[in-house]
Protein backbone atom coordinates (compact mmCIF):
# COMPACT_ATOMS: atom_id res chain seq x y z
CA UNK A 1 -11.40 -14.98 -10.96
CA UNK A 2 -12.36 -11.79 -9.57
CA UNK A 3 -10.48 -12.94 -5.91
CA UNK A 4 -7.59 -13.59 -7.40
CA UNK A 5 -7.07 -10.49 -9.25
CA UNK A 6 -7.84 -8.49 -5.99
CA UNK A 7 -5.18 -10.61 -4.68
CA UNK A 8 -2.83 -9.56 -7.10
CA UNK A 9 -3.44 -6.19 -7.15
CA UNK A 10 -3.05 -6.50 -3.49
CA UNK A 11 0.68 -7.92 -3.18
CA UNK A 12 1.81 -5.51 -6.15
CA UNK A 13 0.42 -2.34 -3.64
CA UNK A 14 2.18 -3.74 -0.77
CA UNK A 15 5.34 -4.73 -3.29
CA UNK A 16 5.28 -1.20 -4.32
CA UNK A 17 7.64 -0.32 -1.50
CA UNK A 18 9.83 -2.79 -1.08
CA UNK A 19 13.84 -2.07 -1.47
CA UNK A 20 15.24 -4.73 -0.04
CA UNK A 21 18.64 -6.12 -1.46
CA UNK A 22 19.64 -2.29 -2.60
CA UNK A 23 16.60 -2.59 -5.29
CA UNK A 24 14.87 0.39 -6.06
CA UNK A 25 11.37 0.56 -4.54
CA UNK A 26 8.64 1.11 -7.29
CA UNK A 27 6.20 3.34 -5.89
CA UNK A 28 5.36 5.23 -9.08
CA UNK A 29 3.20 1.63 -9.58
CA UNK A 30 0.69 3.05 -7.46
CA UNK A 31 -0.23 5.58 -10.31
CA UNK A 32 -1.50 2.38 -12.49
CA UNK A 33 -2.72 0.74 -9.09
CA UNK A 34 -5.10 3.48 -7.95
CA UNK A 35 -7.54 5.59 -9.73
CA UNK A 36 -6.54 8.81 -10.71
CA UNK A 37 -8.90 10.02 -7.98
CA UNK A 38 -8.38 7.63 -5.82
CA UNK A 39 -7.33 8.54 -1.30
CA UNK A 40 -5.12 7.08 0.29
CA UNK A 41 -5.38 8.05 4.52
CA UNK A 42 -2.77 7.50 7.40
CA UNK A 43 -4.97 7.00 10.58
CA UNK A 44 -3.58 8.05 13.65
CA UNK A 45 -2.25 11.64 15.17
CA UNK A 46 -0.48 13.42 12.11
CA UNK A 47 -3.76 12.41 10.32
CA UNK A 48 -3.43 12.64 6.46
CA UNK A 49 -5.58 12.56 3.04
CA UNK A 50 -3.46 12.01 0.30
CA UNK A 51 -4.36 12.22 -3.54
CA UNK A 52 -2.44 10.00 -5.84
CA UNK A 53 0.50 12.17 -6.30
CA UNK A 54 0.97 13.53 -2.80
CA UNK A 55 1.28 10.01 -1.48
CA UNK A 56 4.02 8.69 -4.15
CA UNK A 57 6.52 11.80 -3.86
CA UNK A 58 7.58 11.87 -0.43
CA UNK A 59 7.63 8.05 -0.32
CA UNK A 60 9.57 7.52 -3.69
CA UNK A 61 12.37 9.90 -2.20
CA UNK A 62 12.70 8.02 1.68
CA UNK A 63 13.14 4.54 -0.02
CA UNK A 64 15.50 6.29 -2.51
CA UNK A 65 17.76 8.84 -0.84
CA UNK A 66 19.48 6.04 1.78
CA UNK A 67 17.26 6.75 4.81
CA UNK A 68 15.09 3.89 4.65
CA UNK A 69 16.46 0.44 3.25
CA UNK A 70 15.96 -2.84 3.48
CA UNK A 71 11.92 -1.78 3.93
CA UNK A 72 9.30 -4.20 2.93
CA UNK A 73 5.77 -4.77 4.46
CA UNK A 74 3.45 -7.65 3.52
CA UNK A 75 0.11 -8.85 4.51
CA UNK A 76 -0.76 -11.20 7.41
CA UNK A 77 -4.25 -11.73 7.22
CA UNK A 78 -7.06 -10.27 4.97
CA UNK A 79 -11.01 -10.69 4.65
CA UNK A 80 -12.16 -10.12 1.30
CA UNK A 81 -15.73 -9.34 0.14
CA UNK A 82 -16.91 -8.76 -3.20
CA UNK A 83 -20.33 -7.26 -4.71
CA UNK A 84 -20.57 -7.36 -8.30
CA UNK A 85 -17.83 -4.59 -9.51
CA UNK A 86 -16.89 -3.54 -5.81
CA UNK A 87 -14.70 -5.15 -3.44
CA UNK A 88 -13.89 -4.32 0.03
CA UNK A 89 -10.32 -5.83 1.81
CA UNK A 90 -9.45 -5.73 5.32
CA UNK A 91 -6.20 -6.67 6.02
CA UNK A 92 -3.75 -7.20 9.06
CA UNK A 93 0.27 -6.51 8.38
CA UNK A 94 3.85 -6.77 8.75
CA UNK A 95 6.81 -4.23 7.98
CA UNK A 96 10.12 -4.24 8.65
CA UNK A 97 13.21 -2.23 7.92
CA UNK A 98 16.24 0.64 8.83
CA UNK A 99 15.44 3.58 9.17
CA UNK A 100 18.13 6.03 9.93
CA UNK A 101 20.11 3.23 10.37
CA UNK A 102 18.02 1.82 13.27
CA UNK A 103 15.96 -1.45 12.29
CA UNK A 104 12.25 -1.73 13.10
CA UNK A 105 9.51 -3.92 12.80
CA UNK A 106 5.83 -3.06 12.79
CA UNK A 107 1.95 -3.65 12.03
CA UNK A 108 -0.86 -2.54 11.46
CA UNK A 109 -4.41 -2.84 9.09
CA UNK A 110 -4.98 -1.69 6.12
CA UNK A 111 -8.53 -1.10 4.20
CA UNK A 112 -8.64 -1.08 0.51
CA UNK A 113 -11.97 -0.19 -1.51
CA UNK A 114 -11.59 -1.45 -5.10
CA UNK A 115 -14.14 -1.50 -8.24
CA UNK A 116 -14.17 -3.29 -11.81
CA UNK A 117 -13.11 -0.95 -14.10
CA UNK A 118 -13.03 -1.89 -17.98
CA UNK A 119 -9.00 -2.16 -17.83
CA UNK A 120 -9.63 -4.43 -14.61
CA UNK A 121 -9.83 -4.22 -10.54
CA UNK A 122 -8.68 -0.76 -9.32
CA UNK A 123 -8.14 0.62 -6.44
CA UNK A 124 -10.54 3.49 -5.29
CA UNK A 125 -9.66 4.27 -1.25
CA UNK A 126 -6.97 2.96 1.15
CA UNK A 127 -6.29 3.64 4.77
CA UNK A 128 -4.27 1.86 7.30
CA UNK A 129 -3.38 2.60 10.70
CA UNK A 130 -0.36 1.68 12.33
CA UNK A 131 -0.29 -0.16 15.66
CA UNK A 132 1.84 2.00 18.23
C-alpha cells in the first residue's frame, strides 16, 4: 500500500501547478503535502532554499496573474525506495507551457524525501534541477 500512496502524493505535488484550460492552479495543496518544516531547493545558478511558505507565494501569483498559462509538468520516470516510515523518489520530468506568451517545454529531476506520519505519507525535502 505504502507505494501507492507515495504515488499519489506524488501526482497531487506535480498536479499542484497545473492551470491548464484557464483552471486555477492549486498550489496552496502543498501546505497539506509537505511538512510544516519541510525544503523545497531549486538546483542550479540562482540556487534557492525555500520553506513551505516562501515556495507557494511567488508561485500561486505567476500561475494566477496571466503570465504563465496553460503550465503543467508531470513525471516521466521515477525509482522509488522505501524503508519502513521513509521513502526516497527519484524522478525524471516533463513541463510545458506560455510564459509571457512564448510556449516552452522542459525537464528535469526531481528528489522527494517522504516519511509515515500518523495522518499518512508526507513530504519532508524536495529538490529538482532543471535541464538547461
Amino acid at each position: 500500500m505504502s507505494k501507492s500512496e507515495i504515488d499519489a502524493l506524488t501526482t497531487e505535488f506535480f498536479g499542484a501547478f497545473d492551470n491548464r484550460g484557464g483552471k486555477a492552479a492549486d498550489v496552496a495543496r502543498i501546505r497539506r503535502l509537505v511538512l510544516p518544516d519541510g525544503v523545497i531547493v531549486k538546483t542550479g545558478p540562482e540556487f534557492t532554499a525555500y520553506t513551505v511558505e516562501e515556495f507557494i507565494e511567488p508561485r500561486r501569483e505567476l500561475l494566477a496573474d496571466g503570465r504563465l498559462v496553460e503550465f503543467s509538468e508531470w513525471e516521466t520516470s521515477e525509482r522509488t525506495e522505501i524503508a519502513g516510515d521513509i521513502a526516497s523518489r527519484f524522478s525524471t520530468y516533463r513541463k510545458s507551457g506560455i510564459l509571457d506568451g512564448r510556449r516552452f517545454e522542459g525537464e528535469g529531476t526531481k528528489t522527494i524525501q517522504f516519511v509515515r506520519t500518523s495522518q499518512g505519507w508526507r513530504i519532508t525535502a524536495v529538490a529538482w534541477y532543471d535541464q538547461p
